[in-house]
N, C-alpha and C. Protein backbone atom coordinates (compact mmCIF):
# COMPACT_ATOMS: atom_id res chain seq x y z
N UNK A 1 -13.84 16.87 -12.98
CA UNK A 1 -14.10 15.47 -13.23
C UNK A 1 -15.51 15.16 -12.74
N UNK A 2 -16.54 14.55 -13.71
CA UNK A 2 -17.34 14.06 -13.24
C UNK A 2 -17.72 12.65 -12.12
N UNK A 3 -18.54 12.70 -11.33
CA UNK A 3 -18.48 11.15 -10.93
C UNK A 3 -19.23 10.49 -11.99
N UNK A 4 -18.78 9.01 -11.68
CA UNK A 4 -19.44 7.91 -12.56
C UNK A 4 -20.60 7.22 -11.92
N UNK A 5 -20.65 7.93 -10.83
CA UNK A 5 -21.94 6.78 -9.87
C UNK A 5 -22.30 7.66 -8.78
N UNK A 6 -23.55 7.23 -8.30
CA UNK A 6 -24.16 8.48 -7.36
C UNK A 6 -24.71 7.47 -6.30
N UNK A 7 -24.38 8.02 -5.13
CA UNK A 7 -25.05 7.26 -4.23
C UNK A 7 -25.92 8.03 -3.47
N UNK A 8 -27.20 7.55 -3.24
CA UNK A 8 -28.39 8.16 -2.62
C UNK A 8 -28.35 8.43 -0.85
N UNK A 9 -28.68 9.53 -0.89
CA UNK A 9 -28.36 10.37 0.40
C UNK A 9 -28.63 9.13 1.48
N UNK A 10 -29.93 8.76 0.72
CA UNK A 10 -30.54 7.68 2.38
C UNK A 10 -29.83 6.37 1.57
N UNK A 11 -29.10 5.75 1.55
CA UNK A 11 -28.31 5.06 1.12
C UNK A 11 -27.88 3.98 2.19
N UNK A 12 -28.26 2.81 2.42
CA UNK A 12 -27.88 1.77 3.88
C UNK A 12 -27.61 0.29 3.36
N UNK A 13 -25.87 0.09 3.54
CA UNK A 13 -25.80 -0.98 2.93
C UNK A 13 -26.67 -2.46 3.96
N UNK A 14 -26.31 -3.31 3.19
CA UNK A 14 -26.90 -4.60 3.41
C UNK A 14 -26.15 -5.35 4.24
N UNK A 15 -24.57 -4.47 4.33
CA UNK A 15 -23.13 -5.70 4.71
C UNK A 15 -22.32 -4.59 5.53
N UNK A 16 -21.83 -5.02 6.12
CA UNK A 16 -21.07 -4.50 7.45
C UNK A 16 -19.39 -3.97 6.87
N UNK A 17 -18.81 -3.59 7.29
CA UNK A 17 -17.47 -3.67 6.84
C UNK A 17 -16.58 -5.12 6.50
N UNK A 18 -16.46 -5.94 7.22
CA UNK A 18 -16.26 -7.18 7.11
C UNK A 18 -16.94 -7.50 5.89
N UNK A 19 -18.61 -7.78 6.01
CA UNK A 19 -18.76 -8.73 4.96
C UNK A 19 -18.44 -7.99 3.58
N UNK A 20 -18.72 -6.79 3.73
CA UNK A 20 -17.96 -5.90 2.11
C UNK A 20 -16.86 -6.28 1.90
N UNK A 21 -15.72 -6.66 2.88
CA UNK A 21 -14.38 -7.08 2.12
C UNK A 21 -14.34 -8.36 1.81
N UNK A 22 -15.34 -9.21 2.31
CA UNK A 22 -15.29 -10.95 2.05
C UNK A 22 -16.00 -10.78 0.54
N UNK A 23 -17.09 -9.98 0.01
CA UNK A 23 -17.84 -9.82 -1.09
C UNK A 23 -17.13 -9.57 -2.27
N UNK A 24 -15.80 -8.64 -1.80
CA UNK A 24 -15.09 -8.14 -2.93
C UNK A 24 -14.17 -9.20 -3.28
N UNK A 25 -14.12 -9.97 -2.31
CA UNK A 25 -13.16 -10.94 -2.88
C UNK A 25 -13.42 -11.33 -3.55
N UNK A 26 -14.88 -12.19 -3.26
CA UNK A 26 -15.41 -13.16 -3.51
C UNK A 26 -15.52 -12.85 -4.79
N UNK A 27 -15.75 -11.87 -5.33
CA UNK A 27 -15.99 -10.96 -7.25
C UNK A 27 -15.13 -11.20 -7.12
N UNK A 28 -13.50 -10.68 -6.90
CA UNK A 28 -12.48 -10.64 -7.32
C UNK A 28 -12.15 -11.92 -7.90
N UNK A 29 -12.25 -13.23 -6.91
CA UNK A 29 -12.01 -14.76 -7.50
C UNK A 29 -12.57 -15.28 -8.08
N UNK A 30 -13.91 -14.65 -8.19
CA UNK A 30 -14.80 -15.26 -9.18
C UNK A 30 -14.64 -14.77 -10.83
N UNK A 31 -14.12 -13.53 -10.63
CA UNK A 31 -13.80 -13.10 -11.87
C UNK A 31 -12.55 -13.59 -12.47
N UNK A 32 -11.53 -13.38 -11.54
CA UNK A 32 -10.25 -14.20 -12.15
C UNK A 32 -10.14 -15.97 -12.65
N UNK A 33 -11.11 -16.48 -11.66
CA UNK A 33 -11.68 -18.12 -12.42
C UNK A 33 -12.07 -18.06 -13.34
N UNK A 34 -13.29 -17.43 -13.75
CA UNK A 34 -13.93 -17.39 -14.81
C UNK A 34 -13.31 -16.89 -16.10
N UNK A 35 -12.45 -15.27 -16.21
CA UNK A 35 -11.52 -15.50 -16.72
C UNK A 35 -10.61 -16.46 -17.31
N UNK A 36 -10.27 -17.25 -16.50
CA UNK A 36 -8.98 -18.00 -16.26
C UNK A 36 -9.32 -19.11 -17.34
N UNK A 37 -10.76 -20.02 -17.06
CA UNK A 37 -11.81 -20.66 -17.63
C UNK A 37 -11.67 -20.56 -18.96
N UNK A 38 -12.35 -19.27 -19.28
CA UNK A 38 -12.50 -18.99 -20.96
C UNK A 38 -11.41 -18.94 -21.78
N UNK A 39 -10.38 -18.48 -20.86
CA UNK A 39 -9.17 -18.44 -21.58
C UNK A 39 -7.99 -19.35 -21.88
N UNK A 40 -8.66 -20.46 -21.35
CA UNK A 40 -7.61 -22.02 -20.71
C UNK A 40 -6.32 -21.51 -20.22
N UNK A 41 -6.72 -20.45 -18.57
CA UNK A 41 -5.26 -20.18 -18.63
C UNK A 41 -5.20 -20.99 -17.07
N UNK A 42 -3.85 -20.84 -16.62
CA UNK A 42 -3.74 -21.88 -15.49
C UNK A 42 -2.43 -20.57 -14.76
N UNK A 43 -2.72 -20.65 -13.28
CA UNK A 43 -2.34 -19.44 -12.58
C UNK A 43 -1.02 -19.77 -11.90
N UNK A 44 0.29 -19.41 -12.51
CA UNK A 44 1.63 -20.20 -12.07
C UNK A 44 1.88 -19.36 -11.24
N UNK A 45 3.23 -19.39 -10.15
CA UNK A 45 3.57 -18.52 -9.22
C UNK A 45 4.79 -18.58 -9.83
N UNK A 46 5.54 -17.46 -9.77
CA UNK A 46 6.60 -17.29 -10.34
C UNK A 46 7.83 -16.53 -8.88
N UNK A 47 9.21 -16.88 -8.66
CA UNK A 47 9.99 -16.89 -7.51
C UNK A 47 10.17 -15.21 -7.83
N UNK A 48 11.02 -14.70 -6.73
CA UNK A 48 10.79 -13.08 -6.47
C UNK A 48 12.21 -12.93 -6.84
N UNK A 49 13.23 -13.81 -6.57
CA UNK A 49 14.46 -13.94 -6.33
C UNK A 49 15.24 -14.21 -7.05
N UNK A 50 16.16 -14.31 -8.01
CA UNK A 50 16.72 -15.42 -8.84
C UNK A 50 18.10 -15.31 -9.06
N UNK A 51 18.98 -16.68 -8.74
CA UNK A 51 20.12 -16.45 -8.62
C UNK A 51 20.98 -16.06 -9.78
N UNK A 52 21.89 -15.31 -9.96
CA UNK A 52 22.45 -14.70 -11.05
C UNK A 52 23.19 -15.79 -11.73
N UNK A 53 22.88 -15.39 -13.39
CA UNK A 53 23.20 -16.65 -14.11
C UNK A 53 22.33 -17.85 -14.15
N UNK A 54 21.14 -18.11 -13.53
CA UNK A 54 20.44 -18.97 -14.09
C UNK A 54 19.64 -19.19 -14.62
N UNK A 55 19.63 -18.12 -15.81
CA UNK A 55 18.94 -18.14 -17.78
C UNK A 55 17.70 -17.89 -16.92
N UNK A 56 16.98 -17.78 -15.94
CA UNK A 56 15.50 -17.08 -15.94
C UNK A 56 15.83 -15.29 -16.18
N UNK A 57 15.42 -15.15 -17.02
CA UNK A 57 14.56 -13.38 -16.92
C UNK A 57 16.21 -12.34 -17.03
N UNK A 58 17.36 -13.54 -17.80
CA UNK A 58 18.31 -13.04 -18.00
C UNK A 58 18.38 -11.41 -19.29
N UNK A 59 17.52 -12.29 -20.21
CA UNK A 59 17.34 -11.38 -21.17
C UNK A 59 16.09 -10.52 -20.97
N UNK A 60 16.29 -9.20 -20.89
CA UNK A 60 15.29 -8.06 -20.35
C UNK A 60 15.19 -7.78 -22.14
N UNK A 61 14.25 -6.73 -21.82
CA UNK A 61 13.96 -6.22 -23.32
C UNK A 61 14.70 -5.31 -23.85
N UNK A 62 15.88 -5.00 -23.22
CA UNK A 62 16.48 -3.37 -23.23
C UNK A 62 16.12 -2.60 -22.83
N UNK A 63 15.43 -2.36 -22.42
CA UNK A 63 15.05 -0.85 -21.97
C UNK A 63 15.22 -1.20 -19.89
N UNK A 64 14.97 -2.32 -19.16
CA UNK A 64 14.99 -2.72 -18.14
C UNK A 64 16.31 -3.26 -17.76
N UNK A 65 16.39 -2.85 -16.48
CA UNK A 65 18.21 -3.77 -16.22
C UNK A 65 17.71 -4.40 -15.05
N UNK A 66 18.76 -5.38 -15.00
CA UNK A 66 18.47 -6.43 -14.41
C UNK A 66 18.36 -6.00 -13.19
N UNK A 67 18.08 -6.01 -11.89
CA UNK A 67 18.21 -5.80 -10.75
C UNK A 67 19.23 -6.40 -9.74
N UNK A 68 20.03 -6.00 -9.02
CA UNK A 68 21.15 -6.85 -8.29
C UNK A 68 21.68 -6.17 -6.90
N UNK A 69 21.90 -7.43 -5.98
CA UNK A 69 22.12 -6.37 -4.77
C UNK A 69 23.12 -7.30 -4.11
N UNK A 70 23.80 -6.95 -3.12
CA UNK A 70 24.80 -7.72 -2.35
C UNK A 70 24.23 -8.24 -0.99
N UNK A 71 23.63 -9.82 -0.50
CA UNK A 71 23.66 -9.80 0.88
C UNK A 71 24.34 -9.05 1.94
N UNK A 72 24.03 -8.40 2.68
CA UNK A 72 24.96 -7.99 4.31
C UNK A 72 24.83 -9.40 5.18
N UNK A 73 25.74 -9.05 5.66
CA UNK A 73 26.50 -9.97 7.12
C UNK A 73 25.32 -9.53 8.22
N UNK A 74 24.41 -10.59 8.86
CA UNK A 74 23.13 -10.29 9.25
C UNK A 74 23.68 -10.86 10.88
N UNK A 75 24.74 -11.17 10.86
CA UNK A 75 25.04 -11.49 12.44
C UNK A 75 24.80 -10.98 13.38
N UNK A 76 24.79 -9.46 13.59
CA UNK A 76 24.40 -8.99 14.56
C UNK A 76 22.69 -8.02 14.53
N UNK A 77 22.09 -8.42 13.47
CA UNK A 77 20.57 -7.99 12.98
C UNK A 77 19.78 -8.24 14.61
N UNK A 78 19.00 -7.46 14.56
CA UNK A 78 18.08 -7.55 15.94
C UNK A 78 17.06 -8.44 15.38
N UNK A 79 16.59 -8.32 14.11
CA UNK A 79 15.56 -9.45 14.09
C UNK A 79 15.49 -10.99 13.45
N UNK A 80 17.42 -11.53 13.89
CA UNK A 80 17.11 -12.92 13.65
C UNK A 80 16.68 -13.69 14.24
C-alpha cells in the first residue's frame, strides 16, 4: 500500500496536542453545518431504546431483527 501523504522529516507542528483535537473538531462541525446548510437538513436525535410495540423501527427491512432483551432485578447491583 502506498501512502497518500508524506510528512517532512523536519516537520513541527504549529498546535500542541490539545489544540490539534480542538482543530479537528472545529473541521468536523464546520463541515457537518455547512453540509447540513446546503442540504436543508436539520440534525434530530433519535432514542437508543424503544419500548416494544410502539410502531417506531417496528418494521426492519428483512434482513435485520429486531433487537430484544429482558431487564434483570438490579437490587442487589454494586453500582446503584
Amino acid at each position: 500500500m502506498t501512502k497518500s501523504f508524506i510528512i517532512p522529516q523536519v516537520y513541527q507542528s504549529g498546535l500542541n496536542i490539545i489544540q490539534t483535537e480542538k482543530a479537528i473538531k472545529q473541521i468536523k462541525d464546520f463541515f457537518e453545518k455547512s453540509l447540513a446548510d446546503a442540504l436543508n437538513l436539520i440534525r434530530v436525535s433519535a432514542p437508543i431504546l424503544l419500548k416494544s410495540g410502539s410502531g417506531i423501527n417496528d418494521n426492519l427491512n428483512g434482513v435485520e431483527r429486531i433487537v430484544s432483551f429482558h431487564a434483570r432485578d438490579v437490587q442487589h447491583s454494586k453500582w446503584k
